[in-house]
Protein backbone atom coordinates (compact mmCIF):
# COMPACT_ATOMS: atom_id res chain seq x y z
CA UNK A 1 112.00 106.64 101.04
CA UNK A 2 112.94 106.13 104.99
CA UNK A 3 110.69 104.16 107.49
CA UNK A 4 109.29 107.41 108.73
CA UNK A 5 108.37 108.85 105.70
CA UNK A 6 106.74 105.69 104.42
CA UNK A 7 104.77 106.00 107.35
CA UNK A 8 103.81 109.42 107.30
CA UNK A 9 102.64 108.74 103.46
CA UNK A 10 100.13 105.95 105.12
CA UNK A 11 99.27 108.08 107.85
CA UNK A 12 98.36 110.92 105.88
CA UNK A 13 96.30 108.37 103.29
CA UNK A 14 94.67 107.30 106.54
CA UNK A 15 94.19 110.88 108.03
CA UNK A 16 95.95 110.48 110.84
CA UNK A 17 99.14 112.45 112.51
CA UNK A 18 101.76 110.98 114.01
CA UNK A 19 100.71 112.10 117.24
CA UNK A 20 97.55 110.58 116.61
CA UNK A 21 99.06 107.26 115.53
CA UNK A 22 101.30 107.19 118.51
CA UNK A 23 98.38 107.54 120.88
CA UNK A 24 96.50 104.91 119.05
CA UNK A 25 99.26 102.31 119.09
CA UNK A 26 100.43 103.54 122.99
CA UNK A 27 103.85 104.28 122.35
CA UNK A 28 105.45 107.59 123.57
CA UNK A 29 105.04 111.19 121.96
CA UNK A 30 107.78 111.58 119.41
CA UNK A 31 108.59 108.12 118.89
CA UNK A 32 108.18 107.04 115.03
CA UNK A 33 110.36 110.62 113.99
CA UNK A 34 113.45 108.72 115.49
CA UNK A 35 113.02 105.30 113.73
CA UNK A 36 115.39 106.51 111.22
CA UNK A 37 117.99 106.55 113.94
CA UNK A 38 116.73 104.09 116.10
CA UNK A 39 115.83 100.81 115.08
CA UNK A 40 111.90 100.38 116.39
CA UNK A 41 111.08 97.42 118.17
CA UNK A 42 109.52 94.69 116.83
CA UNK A 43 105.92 95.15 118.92
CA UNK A 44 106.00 98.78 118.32
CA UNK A 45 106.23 98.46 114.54
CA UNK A 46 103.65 96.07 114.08
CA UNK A 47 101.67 98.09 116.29
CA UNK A 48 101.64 100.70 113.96
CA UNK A 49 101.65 98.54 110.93
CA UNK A 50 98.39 97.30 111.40
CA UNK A 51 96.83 100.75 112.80
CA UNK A 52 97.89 101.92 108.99
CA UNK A 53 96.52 98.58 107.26
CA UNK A 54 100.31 97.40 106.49
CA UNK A 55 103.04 95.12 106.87
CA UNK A 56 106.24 95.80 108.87
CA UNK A 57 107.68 94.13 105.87
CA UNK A 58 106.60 97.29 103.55
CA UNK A 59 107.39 99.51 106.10
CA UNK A 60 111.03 99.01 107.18
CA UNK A 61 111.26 97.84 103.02
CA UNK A 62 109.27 99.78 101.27
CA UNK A 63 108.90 96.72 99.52
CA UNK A 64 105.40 94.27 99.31
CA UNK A 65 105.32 90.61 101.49
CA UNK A 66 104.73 87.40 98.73
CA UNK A 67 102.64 86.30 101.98
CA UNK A 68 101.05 89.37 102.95
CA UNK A 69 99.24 89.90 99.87
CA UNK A 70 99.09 93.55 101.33
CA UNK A 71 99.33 95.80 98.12
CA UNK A 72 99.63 99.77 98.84
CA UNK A 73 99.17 100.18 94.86
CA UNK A 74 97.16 103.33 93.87
């Protein structure tokens, strides 16, 4: 799973677009869909991390933070 889609999954879980996140975390319109190219910048990311209740450690990962403790289990 890519950055993007991990955070459309959370989004979506959190009933949000990514327009919607976008707005919320004040980044520019169309943004997240190139993080796949384009590595996001740190601020950005954790911008958006927290808006969705997550790490930037599970999202550029996919994988969970030992010091987190943030679990996206079902």
């Amino acid at each position: 799973m890519t950055l993007t889609e991990r955070i459309k999954d959370l989004a979506s879980t959190n009933d949000l677009t990514f327009a919607e996140l976008e707005r919320m975390a004040g980044i520019g319109r169309g943004t997240i869909r190139k993080w796949d190219v384009n590595i996001p910048s740190a601020d950005k990311l954790l911008r958006v991390a927290n808006l969705l209740h997550s790490s930037m450690d599970y999202l550029m990962t996919g994988e969970e933070s030992l010091v987190s403790g943030i679990s996206h289990e079902d």
